[in-house]
PDB file of N, CA and C in Angstrom:
ATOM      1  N   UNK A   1     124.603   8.077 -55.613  1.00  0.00           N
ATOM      2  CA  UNK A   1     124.005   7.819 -54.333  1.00  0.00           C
ATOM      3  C   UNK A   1     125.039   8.084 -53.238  1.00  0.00           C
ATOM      4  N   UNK A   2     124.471   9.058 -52.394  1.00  0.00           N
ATOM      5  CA  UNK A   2     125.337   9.328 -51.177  1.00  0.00           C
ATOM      6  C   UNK A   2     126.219   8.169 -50.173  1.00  0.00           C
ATOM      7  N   UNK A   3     127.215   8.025 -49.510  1.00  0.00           N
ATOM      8  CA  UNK A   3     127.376   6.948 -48.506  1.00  0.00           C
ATOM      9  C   UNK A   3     126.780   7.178 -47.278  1.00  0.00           C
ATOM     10  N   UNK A   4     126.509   5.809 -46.940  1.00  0.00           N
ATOM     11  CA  UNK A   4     125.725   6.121 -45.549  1.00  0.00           C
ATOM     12  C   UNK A   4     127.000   5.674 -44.389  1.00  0.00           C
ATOM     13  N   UNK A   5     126.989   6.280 -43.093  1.00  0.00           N
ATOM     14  CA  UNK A   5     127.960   6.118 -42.164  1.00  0.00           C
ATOM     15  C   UNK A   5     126.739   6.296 -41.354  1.00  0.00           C
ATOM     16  N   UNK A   6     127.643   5.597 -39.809  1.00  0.00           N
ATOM     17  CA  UNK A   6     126.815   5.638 -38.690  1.00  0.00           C
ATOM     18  C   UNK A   6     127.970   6.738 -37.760  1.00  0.00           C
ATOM     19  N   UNK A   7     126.976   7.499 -37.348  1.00  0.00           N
ATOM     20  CA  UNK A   7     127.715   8.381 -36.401  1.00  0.00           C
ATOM     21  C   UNK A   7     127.681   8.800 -34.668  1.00  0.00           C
ATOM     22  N   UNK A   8     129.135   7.763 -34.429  1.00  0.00           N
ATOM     23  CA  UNK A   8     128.772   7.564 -33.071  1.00  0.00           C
ATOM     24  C   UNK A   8     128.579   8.515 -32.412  1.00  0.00           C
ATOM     25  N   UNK A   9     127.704   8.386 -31.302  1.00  0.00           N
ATOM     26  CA  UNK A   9     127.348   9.293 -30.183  1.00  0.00           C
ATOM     27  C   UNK A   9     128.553   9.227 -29.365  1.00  0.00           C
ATOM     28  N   UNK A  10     128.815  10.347 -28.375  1.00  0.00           N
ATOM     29  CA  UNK A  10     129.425  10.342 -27.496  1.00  0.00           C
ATOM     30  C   UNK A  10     129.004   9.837 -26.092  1.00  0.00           C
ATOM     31  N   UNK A  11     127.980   8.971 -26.029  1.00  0.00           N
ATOM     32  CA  UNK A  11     127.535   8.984 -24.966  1.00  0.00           C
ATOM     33  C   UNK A  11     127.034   6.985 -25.147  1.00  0.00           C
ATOM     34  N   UNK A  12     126.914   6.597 -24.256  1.00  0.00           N
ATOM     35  CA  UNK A  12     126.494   4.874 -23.973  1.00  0.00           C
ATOM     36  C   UNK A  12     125.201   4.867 -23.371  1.00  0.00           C
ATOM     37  N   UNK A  13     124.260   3.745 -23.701  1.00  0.00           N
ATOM     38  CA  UNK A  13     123.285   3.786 -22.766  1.00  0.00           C
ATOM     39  C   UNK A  13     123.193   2.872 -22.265  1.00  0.00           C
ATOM     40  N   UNK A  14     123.285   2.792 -20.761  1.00  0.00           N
ATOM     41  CA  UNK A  14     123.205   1.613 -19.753  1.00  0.00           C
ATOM     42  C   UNK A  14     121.663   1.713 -19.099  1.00  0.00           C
ATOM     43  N   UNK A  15     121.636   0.796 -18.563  1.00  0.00           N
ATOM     44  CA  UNK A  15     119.907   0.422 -17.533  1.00  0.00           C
ATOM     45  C   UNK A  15     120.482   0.087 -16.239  1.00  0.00           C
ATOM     46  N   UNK A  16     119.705   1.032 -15.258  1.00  0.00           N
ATOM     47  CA  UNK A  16     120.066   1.061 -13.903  1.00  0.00           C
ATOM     48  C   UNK A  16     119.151   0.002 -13.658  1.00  0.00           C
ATOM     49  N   UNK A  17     119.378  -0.898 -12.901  1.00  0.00           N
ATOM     50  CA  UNK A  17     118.267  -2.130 -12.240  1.00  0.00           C
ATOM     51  C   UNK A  17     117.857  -1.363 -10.793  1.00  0.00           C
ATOM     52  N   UNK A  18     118.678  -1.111 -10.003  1.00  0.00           N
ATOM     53  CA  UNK A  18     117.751  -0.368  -8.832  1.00  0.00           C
ATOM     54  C   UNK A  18     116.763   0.753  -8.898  1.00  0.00           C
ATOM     55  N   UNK A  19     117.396   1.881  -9.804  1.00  0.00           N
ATOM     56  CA  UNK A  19     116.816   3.011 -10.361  1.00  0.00           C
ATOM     57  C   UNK A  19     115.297   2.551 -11.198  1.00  0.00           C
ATOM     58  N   UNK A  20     115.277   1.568 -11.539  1.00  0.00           N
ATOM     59  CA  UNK A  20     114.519   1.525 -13.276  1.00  0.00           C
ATOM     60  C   UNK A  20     114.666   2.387 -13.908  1.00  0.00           C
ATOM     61  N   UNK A  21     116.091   2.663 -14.445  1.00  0.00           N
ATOM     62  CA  UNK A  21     115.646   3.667 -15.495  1.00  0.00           C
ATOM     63  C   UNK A  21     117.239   3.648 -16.595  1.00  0.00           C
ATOM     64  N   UNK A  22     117.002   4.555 -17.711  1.00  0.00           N
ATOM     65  CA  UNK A  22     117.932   4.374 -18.775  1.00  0.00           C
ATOM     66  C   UNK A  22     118.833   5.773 -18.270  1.00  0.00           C
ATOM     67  N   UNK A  23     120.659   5.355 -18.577  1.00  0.00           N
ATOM     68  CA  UNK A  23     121.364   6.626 -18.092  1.00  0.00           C
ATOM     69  C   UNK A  23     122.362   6.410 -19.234  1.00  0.00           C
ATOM     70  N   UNK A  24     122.357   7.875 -19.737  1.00  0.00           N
ATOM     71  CA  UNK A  24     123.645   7.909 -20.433  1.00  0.00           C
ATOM     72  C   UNK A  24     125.086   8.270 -19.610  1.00  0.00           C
ATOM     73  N   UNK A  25     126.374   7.312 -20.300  1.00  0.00           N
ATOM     74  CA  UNK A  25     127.228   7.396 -19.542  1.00  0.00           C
ATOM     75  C   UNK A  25     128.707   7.861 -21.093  1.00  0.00           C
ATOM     76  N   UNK A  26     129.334   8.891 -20.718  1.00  0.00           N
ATOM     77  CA  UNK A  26     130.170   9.074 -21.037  1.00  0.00           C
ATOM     78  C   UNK A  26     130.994   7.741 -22.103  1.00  0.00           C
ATOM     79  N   UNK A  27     131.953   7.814 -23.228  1.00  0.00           N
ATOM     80  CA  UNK A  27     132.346   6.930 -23.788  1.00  0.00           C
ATOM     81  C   UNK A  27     133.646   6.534 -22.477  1.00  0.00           C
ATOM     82  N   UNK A  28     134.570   7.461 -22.467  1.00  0.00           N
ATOM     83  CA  UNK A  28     135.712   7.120 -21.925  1.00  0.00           C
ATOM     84  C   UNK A  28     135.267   6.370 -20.241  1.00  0.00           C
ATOM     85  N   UNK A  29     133.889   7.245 -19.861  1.00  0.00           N
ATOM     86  CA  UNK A  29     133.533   6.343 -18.301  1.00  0.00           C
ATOM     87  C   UNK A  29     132.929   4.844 -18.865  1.00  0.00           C
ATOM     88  N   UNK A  30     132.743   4.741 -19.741  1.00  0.00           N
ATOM     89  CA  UNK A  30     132.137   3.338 -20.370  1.00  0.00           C
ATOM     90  C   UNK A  30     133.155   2.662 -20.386  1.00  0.00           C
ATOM     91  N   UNK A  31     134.332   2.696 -20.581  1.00  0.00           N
ATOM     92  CA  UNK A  31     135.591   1.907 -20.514  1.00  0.00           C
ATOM     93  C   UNK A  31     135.874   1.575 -18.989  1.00  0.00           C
ATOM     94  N   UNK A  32     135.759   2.463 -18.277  1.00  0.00           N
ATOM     95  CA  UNK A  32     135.985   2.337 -17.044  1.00  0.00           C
ATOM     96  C   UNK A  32     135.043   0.941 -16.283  1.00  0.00           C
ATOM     97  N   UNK A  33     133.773   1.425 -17.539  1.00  0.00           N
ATOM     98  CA  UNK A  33     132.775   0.092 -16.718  1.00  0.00           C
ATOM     99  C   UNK A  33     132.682  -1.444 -16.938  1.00  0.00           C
ATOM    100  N   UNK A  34     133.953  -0.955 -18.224  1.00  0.00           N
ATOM    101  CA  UNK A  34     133.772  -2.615 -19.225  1.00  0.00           C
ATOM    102  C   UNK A  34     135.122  -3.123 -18.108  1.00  0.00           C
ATOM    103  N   UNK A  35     135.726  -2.192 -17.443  1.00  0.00           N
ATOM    104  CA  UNK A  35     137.550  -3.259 -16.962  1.00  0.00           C
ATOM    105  C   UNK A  35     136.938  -3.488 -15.154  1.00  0.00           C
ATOM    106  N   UNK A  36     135.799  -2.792 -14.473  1.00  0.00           N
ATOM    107  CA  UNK A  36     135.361  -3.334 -13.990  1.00  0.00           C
ATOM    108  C   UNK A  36     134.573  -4.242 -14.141  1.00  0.00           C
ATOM    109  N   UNK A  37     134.272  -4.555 -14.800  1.00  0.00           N
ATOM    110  CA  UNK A  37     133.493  -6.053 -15.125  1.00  0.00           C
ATOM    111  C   UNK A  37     134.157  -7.306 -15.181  1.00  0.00           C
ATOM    112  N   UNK A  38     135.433  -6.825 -15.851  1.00  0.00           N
ATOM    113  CA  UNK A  38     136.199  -7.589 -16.207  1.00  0.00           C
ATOM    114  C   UNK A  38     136.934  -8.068 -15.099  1.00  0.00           C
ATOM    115  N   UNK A  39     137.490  -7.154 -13.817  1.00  0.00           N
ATOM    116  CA  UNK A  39     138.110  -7.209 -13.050  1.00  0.00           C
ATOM    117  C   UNK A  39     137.445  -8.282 -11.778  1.00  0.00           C
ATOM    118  N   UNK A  40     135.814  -7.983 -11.703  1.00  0.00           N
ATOM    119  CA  UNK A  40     135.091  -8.416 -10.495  1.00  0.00           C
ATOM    120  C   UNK A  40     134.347  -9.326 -11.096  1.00  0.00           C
ATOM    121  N   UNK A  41     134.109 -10.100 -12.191  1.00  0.00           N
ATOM    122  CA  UNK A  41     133.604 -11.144 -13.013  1.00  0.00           C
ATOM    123  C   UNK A  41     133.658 -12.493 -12.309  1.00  0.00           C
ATOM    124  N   UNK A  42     132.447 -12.848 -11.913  1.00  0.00           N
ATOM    125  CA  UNK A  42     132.125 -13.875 -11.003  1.00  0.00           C
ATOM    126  C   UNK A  42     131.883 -13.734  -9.594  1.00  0.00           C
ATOM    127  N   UNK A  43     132.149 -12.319  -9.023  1.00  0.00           N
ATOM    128  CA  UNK A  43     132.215 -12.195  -7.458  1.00  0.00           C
ATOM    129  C   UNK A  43     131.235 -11.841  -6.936  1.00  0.00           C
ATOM    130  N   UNK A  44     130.825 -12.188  -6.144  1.00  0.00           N
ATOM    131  CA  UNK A  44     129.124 -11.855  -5.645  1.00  0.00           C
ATOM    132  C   UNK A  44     129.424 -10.816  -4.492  1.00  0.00           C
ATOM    133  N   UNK A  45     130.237 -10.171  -4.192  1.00  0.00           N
ATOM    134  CA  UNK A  45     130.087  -9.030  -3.036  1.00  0.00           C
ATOM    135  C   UNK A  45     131.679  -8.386  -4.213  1.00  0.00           C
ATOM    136  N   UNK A  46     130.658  -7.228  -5.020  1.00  0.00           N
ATOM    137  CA  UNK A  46     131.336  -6.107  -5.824  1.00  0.00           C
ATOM    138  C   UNK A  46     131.514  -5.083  -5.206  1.00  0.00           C
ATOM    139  N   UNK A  47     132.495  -3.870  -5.064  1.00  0.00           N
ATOM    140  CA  UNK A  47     132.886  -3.007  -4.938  1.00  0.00           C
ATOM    141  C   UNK A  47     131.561  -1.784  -4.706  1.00  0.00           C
ATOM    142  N   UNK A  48     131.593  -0.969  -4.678  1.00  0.00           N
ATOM    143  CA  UNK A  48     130.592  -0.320  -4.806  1.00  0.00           C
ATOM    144  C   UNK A  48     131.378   1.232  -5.719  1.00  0.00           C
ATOM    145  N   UNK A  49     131.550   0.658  -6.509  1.00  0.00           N
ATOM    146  CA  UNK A  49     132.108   1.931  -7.642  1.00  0.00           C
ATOM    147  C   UNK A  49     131.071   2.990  -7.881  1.00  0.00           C
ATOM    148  N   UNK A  50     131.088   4.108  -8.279  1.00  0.00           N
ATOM    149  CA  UNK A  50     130.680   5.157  -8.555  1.00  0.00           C
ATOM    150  C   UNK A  50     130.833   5.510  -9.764  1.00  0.00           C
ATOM    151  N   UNK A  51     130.555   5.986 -10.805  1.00  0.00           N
ATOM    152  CA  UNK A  51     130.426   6.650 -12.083  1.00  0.00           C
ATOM    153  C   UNK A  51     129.271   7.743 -12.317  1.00  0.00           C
ATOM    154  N   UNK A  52     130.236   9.071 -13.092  1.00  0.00           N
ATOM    155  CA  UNK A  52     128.804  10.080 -13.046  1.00  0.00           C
ATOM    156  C   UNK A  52     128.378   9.806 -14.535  1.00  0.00           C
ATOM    157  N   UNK A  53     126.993   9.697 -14.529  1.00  0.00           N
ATOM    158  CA  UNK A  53     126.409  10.014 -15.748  1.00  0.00           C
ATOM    159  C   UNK A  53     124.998  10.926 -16.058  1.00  0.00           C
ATOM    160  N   UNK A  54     124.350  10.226 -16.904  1.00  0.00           N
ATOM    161  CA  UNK A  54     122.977  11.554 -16.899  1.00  0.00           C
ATOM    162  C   UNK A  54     121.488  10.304 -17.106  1.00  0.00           C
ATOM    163  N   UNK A  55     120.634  10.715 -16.380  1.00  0.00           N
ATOM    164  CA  UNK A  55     119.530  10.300 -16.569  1.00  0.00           C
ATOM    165  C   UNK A  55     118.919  10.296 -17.731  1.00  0.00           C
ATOM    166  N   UNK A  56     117.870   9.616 -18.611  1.00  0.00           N
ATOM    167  CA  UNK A  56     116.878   9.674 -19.302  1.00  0.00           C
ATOM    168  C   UNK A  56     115.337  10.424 -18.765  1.00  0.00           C
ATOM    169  N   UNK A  57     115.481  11.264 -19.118  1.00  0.00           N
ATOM    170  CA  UNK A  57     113.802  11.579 -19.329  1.00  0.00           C
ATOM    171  C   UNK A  57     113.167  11.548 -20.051  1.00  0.00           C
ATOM    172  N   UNK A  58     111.302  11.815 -19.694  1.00  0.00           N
ATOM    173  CA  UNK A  58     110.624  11.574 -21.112  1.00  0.00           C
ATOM    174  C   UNK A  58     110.246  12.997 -21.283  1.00  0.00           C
ATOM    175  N   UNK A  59     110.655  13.540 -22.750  1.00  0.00           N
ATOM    176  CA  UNK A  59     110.144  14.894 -23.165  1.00  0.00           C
ATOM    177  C   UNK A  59     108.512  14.443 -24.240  1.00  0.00           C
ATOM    178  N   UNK A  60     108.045  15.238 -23.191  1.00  0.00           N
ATOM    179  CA  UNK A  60     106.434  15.611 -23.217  1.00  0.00           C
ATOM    180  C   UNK A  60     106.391  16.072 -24.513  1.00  0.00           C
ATOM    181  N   UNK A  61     107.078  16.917 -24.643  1.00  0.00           N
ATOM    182  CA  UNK A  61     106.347  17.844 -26.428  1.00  0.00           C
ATOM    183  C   UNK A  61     106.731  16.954 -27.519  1.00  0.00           C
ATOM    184  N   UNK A  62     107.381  15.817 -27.218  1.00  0.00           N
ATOM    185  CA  UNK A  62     108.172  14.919 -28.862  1.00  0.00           C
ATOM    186  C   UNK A  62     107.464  13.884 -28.365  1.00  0.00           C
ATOM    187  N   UNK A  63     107.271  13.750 -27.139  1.00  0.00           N
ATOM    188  CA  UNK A  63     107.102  11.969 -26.788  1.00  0.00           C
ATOM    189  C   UNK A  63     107.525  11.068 -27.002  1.00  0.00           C
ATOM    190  N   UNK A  64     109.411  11.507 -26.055  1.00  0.00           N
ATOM    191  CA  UNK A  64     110.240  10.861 -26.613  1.00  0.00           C
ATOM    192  C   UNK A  64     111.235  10.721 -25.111  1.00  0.00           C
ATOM    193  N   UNK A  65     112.222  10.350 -25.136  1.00  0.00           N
ATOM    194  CA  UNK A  65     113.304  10.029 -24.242  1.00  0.00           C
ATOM    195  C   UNK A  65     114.462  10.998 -24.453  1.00  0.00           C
ATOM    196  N   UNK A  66     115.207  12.060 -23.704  1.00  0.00           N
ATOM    197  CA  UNK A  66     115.825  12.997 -23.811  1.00  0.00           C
ATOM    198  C   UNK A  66     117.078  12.792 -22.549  1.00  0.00           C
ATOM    199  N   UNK A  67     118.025  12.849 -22.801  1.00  0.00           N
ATOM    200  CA  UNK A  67     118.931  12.921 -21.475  1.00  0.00           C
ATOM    201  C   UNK A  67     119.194  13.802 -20.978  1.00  0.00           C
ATOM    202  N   UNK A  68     119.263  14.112 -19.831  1.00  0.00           N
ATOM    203  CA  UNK A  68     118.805  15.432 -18.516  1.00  0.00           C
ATOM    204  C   UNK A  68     120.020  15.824 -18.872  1.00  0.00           C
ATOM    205  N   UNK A  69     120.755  16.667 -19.026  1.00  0.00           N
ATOM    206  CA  UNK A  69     121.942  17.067 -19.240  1.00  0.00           C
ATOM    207  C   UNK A  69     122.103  18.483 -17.843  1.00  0.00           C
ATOM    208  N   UNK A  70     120.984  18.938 -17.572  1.00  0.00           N
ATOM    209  CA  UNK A  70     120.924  19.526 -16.185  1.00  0.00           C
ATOM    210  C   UNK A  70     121.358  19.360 -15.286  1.00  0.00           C
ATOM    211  N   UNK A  71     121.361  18.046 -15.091  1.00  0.00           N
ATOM    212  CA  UNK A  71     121.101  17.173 -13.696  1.00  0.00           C
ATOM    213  C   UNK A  71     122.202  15.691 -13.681  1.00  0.00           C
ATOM    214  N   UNK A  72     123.481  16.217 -13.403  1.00  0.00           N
ATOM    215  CA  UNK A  72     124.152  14.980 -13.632  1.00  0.00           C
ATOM    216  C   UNK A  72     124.265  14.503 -11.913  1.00  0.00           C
ATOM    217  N   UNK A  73     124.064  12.889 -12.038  1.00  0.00           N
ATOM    218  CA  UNK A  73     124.232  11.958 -11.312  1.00  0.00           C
ATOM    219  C   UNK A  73     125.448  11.220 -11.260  1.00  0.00           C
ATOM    220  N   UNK A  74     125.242  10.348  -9.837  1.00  0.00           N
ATOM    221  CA  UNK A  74     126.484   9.288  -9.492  1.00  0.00           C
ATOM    222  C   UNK A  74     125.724   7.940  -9.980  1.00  0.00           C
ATOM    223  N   UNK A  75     126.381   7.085 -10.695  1.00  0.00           N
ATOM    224  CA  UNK A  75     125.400   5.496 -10.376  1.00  0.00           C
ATOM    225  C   UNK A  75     126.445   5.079  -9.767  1.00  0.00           C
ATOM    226  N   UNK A  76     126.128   3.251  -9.014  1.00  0.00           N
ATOM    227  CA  UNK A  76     127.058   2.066  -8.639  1.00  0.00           C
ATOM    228  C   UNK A  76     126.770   1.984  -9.703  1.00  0.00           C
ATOM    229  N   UNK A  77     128.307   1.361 -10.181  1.00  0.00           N
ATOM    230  CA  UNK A  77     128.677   0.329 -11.883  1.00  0.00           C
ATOM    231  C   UNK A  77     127.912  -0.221 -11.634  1.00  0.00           C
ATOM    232  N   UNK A  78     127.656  -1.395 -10.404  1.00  0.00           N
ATOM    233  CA  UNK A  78     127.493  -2.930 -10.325  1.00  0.00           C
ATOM    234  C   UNK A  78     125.723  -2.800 -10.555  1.00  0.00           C
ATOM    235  N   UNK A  79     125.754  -1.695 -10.694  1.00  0.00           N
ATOM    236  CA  UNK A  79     123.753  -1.532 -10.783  1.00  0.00           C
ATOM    237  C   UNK A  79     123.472  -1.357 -12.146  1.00  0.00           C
ATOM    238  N   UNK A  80     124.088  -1.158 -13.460  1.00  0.00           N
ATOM    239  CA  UNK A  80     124.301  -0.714 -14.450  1.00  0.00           C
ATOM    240  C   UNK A  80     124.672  -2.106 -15.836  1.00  0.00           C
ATOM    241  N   UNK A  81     123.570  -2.104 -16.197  1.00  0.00           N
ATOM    242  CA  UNK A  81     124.216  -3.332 -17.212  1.00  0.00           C
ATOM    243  C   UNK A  81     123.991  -2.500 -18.914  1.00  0.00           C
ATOM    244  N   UNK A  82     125.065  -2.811 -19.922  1.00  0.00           N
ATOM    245  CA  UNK A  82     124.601  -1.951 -21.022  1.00  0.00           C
ATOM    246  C   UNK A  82     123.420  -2.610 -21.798  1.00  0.00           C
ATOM    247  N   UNK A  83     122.715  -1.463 -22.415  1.00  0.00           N
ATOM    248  CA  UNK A  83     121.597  -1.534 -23.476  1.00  0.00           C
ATOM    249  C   UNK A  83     122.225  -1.958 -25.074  1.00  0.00           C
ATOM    250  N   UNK A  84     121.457  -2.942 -25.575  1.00  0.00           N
ATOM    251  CA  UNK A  84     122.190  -3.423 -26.914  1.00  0.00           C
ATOM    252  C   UNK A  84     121.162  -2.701 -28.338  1.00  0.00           C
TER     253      UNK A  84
END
């Protein structure tokens, strides 16, 4: 019987709360988002950081969720919480 491994993606998926919507974000910009958290943790007037990542769309022919890889975006971190 073969071994099974999980094989990470290169990519994170966070949920924009202003946007409504799901964005993939880079691994190494995902670090960037965990030491701001860490840094502004408890403060109610956050920074307004920037990070580029890529939208979720829905592809019609699978009927499924696809990330725009076309079309890269800026989010605010502070709008961005990760998906578990």
């Amino acid at each position: 019987m073969g071994i099974l491994r999980t094989i990470k993606s290169d990519y994170e998926i966070y949920e924009n709360h202003k946007k409504e919507c799901l964005v993939a974000i880079e691994r190494e910009d995902a670090k960037k988002i965990k030491i701001y958290y860490k840094k502004h943790k408890g403060k109610q007037n956050m920074p307004d950081d920037i990070i580029p990542g890529f939208k979720f769309v829905k592809d019609e022919e699978f009927d499924s969720l696809k990330i725009d890889f076309a079309h890269p975006l800026t989010f605010k971190i502070r709008d961005l919480s990760k998906v578990k």
